[in-house]
N, C-alpha and C. Protein backbone atom coordinates (compact mmCIF):
# COMPACT_ATOMS: atom_id res chain seq x y z
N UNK A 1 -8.63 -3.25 -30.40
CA UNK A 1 -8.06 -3.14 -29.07
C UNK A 1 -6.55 -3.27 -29.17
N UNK A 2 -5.55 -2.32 -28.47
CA UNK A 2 -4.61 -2.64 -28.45
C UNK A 2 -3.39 -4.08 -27.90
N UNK A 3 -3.01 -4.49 -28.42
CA UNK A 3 -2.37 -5.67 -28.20
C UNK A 3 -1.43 -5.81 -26.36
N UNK A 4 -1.42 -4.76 -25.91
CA UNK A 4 -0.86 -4.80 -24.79
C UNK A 4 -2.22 -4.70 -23.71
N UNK A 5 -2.99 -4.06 -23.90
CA UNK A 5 -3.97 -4.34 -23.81
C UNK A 5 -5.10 -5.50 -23.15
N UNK A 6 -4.96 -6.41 -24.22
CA UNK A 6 -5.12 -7.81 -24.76
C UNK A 6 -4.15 -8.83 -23.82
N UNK A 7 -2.86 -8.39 -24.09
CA UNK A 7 -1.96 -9.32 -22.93
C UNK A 7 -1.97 -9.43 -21.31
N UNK A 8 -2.76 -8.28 -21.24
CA UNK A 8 -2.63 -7.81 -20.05
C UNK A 8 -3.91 -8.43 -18.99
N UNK A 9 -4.99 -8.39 -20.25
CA UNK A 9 -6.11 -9.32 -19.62
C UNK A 9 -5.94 -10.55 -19.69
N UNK A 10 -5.19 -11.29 -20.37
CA UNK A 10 -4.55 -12.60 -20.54
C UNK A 10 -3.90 -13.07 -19.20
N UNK A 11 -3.08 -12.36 -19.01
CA UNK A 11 -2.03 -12.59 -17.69
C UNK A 11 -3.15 -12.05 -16.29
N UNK A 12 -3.81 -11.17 -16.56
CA UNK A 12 -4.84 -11.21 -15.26
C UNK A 12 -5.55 -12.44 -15.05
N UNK A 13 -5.84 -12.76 -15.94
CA UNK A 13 -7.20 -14.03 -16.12
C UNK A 13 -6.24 -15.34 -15.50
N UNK A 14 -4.94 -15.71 -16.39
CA UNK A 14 -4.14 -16.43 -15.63
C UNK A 14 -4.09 -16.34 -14.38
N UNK A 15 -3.43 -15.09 -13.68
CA UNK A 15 -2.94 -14.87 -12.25
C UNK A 15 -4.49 -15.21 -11.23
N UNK A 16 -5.75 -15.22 -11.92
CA UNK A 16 -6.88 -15.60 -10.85
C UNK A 16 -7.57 -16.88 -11.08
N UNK A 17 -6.54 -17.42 -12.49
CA UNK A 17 -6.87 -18.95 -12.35
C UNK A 17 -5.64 -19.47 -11.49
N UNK A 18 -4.55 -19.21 -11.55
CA UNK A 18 -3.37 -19.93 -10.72
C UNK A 18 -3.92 -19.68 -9.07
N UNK A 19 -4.46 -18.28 -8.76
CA UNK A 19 -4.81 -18.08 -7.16
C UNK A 19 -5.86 -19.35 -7.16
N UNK A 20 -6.58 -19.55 -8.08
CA UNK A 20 -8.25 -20.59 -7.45
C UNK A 20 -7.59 -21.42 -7.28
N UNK A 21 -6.72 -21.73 -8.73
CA UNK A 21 -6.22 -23.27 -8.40
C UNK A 21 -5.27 -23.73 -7.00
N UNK A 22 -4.91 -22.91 -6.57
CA UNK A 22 -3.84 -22.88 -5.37
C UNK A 22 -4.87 -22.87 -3.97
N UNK A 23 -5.55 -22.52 -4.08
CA UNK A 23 -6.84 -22.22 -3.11
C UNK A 23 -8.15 -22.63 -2.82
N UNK A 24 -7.66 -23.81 -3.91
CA UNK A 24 -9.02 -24.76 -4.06
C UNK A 24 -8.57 -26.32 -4.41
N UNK A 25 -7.53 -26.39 -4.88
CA UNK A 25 -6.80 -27.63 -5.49
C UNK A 25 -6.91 -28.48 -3.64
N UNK A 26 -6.91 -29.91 -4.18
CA UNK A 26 -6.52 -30.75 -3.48
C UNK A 26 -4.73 -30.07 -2.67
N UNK A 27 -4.67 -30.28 -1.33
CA UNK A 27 -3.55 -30.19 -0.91
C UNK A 27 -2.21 -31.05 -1.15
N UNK A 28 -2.96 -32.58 -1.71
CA UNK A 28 -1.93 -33.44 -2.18
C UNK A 28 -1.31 -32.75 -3.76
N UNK A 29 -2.21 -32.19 -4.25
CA UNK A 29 -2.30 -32.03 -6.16
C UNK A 29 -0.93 -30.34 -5.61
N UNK A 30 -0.63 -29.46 -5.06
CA UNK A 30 0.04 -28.40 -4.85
C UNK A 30 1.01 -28.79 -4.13
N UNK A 31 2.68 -28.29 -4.32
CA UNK A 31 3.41 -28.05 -3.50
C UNK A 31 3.47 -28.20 -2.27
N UNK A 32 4.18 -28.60 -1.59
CA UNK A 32 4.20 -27.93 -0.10
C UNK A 32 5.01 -27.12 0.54
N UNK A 33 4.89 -26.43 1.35
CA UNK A 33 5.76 -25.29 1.85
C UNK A 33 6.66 -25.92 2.76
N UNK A 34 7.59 -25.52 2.80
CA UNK A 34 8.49 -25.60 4.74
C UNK A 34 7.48 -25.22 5.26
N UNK A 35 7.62 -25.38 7.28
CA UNK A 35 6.51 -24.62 7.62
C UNK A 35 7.16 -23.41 8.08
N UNK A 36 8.17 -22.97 7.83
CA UNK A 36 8.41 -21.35 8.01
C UNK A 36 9.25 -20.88 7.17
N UNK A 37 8.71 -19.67 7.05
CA UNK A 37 9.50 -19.01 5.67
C UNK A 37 9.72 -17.56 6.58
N UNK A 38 11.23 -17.23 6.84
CA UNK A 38 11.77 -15.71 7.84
C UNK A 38 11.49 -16.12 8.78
N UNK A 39 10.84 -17.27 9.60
CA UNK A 39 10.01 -17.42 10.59
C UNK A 39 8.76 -17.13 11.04
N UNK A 40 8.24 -17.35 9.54
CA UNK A 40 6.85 -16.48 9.71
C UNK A 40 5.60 -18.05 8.91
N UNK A 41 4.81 -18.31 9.39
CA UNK A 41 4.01 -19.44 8.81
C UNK A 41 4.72 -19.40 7.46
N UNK A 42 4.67 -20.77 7.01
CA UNK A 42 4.60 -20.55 5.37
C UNK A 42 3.63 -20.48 4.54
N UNK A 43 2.19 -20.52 4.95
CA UNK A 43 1.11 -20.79 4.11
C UNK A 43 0.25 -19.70 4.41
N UNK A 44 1.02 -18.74 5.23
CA UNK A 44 0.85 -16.82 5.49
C UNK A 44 1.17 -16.41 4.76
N UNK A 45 2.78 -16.73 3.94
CA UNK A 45 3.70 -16.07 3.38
C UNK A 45 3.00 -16.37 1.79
N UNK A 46 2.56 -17.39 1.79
CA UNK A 46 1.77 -17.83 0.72
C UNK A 46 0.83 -17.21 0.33
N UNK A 47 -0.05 -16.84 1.21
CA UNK A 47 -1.26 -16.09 0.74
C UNK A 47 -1.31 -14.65 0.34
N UNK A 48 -0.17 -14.20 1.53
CA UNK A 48 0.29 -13.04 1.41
C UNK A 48 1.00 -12.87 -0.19
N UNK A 49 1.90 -12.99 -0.53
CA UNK A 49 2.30 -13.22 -1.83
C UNK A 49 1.49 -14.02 -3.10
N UNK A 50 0.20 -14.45 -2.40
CA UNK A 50 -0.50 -14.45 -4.05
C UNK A 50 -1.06 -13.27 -4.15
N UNK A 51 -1.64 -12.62 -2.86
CA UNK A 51 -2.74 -11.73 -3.45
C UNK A 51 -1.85 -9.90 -3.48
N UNK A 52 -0.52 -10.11 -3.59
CA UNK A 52 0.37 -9.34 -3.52
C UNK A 52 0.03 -8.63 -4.68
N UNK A 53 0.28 -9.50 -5.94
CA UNK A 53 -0.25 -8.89 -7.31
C UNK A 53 -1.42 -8.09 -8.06
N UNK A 54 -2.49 -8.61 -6.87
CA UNK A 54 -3.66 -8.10 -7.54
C UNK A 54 -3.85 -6.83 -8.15
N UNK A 55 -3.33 -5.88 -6.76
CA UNK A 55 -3.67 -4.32 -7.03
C UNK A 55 -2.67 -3.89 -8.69
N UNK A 56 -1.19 -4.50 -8.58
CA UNK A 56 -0.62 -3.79 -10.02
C UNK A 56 -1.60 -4.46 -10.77
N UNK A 57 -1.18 -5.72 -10.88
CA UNK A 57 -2.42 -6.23 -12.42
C UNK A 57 -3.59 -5.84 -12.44
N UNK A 58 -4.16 -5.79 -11.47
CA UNK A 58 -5.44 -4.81 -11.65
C UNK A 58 -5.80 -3.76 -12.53
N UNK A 59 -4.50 -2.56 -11.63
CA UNK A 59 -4.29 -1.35 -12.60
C UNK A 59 -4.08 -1.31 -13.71
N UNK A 60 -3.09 -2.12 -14.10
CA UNK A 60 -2.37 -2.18 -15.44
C UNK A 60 -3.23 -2.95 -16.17
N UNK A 61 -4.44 -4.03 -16.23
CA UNK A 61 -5.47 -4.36 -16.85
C UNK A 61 -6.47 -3.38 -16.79
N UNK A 62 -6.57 -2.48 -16.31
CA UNK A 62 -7.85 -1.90 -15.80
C UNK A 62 -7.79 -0.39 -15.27
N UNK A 63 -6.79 -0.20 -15.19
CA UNK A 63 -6.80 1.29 -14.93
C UNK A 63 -5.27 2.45 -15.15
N UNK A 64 -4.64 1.29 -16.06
CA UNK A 64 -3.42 2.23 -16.60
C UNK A 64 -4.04 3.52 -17.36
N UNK A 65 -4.97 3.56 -18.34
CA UNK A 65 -5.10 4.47 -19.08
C UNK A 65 -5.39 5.85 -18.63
N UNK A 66 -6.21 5.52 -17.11
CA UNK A 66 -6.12 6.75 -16.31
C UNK A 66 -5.14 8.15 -15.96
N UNK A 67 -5.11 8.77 -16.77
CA UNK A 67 -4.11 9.96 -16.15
C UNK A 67 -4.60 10.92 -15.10
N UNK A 68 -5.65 10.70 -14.05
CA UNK A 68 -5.70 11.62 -13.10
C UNK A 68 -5.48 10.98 -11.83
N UNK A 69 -4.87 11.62 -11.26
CA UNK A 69 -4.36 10.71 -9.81
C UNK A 69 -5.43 10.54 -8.78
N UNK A 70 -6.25 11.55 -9.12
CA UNK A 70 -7.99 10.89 -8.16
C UNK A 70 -8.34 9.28 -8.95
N UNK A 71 -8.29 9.54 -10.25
CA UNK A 71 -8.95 8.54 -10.51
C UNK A 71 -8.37 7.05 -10.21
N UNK A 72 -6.71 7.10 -10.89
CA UNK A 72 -6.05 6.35 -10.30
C UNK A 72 -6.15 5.67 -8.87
N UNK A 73 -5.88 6.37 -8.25
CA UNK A 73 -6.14 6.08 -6.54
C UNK A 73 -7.48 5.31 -6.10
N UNK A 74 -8.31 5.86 -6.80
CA UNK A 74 -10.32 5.36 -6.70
C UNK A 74 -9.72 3.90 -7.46
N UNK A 75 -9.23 3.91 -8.25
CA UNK A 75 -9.31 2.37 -8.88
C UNK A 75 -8.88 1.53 -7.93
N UNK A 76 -7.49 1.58 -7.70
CA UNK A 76 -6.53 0.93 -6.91
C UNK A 76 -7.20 0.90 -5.49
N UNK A 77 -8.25 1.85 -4.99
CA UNK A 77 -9.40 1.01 -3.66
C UNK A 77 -10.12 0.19 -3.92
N UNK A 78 -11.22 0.05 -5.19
CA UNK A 78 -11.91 -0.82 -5.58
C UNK A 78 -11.32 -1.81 -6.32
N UNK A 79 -9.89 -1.92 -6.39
CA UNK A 79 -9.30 -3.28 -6.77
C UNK A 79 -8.88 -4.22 -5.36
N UNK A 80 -8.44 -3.08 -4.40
CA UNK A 80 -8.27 -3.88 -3.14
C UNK A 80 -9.81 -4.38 -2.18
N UNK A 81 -10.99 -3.51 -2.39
CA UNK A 81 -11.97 -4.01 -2.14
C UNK A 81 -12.66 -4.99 -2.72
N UNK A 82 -12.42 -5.15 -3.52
CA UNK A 82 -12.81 -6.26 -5.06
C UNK A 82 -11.61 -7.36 -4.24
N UNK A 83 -10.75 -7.45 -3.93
CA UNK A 83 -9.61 -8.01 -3.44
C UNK A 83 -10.01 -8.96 -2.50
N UNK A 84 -10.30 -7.68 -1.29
CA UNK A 84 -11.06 -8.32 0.13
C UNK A 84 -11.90 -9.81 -0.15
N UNK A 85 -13.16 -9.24 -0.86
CA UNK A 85 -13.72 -9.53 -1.07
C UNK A 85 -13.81 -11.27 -1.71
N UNK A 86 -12.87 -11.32 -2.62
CA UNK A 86 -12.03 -12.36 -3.03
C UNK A 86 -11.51 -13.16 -1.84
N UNK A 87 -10.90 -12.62 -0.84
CA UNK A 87 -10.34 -13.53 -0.05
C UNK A 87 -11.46 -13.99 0.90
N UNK A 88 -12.20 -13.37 1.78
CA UNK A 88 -13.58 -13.51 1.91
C UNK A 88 -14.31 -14.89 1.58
N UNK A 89 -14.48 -14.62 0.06
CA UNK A 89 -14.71 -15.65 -0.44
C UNK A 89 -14.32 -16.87 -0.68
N UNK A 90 -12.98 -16.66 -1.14
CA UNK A 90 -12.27 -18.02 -1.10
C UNK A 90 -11.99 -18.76 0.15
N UNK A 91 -12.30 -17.96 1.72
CA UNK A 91 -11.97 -18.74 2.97
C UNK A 91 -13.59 -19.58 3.46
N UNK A 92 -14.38 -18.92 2.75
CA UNK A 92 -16.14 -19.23 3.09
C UNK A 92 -16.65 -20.74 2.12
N UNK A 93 -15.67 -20.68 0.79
CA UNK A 93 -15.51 -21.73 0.07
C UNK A 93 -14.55 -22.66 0.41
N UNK A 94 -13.63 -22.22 1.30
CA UNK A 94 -12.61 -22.98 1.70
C UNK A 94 -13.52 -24.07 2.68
N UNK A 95 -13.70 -23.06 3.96
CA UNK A 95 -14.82 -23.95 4.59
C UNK A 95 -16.01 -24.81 4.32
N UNK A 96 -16.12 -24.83 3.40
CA UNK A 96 -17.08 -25.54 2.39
C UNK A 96 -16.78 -27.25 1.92
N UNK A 97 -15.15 -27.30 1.91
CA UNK A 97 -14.55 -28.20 1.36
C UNK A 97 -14.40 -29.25 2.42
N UNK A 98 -14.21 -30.57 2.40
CA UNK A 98 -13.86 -31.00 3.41
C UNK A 98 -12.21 -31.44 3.65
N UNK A 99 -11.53 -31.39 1.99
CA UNK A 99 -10.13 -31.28 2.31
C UNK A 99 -9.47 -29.87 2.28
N UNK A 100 -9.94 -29.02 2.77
CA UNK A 100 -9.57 -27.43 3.07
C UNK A 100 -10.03 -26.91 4.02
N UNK A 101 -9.17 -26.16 4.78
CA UNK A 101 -9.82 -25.33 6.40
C UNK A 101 -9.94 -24.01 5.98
N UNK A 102 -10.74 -22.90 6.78
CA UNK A 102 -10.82 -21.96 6.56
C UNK A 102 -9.95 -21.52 8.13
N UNK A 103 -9.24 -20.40 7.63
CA UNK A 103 -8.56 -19.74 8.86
C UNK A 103 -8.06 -17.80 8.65
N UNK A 104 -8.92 -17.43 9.85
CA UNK A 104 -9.07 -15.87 9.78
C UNK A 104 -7.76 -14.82 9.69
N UNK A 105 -6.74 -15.96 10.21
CA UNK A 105 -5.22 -15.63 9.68
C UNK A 105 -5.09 -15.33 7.82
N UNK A 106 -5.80 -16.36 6.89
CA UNK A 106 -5.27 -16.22 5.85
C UNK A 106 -5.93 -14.97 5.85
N UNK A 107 -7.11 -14.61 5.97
CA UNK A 107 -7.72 -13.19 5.19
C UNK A 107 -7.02 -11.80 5.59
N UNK A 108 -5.74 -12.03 6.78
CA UNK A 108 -5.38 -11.21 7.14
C UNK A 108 -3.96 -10.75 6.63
N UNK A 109 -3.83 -12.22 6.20
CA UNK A 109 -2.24 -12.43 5.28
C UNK A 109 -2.61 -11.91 3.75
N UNK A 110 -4.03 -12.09 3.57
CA UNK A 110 -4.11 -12.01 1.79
C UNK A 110 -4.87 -10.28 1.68
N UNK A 111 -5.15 -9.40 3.09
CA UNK A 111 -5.14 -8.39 3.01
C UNK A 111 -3.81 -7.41 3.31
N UNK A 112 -2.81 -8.15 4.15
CA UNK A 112 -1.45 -7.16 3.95
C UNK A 112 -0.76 -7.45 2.83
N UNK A 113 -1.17 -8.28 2.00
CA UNK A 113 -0.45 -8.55 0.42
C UNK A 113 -1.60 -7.33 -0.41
N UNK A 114 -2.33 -7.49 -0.03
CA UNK A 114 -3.33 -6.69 -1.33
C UNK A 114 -2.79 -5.15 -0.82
N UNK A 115 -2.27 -4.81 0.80
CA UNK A 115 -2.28 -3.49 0.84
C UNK A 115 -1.11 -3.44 0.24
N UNK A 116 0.30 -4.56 0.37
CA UNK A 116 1.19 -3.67 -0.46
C UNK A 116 1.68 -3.71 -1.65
N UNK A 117 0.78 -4.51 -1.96
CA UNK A 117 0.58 -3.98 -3.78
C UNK A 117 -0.49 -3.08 -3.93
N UNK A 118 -1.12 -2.47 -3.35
CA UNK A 118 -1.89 -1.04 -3.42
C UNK A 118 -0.46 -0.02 -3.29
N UNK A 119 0.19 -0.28 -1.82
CA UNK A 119 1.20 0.95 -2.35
C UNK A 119 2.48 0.82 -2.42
N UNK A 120 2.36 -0.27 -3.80
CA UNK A 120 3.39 -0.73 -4.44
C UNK A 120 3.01 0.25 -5.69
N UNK A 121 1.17 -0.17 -5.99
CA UNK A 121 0.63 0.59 -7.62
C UNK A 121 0.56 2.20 -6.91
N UNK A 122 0.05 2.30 -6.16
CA UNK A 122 0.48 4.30 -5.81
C UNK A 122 1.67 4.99 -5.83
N UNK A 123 2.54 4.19 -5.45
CA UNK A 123 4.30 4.52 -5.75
C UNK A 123 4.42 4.72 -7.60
N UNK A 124 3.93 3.78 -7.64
CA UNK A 124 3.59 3.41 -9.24
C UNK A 124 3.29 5.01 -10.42
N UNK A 125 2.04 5.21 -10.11
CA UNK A 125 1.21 6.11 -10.31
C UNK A 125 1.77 7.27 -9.83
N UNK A 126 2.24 7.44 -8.70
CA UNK A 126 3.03 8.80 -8.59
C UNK A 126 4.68 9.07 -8.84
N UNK A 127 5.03 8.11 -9.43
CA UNK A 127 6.34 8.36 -10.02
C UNK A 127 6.38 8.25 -11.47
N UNK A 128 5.04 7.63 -12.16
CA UNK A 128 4.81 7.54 -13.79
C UNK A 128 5.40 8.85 -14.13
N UNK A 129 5.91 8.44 -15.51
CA UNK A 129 6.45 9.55 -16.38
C UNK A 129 5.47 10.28 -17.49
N UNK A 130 4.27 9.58 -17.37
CA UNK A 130 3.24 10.36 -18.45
C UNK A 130 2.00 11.27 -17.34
N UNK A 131 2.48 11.24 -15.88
CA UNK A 131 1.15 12.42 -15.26
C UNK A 131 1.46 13.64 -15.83
């Protein structure tokens, strides 16, 4: 397997242990935010910006090698549905916890992060220099 490859699933695997841990950790054990960041919640801006990454690292673990822009594009939906899905989950486990709330705001903050790193990776994909 190629070594970039290899790094790439490394740093994915990281980036969805740092999201659990941030999303499941005790609230005392994490940071705390101001409560506004632009004037916008800070723990919006938070969610929004973890799940910002998913769609590139996704691709680039998982669907760089693709050179057809159908296929490309098909990935980068089922990374943001794979995404959803994730947040979904982590607010249903959230509610689960008794030092964590679940709130229908985050899934809405951690889906306009997943859309614009979807067309952050389509910008991506249609400006690559190897189509």
């Amino acid at each position: 397997m190629h070594s970039g490859r290899i790094i790439s699933k490394v740093i994915f695997c990281l980036y969805i242990a740092a999201v659990a841990y941030l999303c499941f950790a005790r609230p005392d054990d994490i940071p705390q935010l101001p409560t506004l960041i632009f004037g916008l919640p800070a723990d919006k801006v938070g969610h929004f910006l973890m799940f910002l990454p998913f769609p590139p690292l996704g691709f680039i673990t998982f669907g760089n090698g693709s050179t057809k822009p159908a296929q490309s594009v098909m990935i980068v939906m089922i990374l943001c549905i794979v995404g959803l899905g994730m947040a979904f989950g982590v607010e249903q486990i959230q509610a689960q916890l008794e030092y964590r709330s679940a709130e229908k705001g985050d899934i809405l903050a951690d889906g306009a992060g997943l859309a614009s790193g979807a067309v952050i990776t389509l910008l991506y994909i249609l400006f690559r220099k190897d189509r």
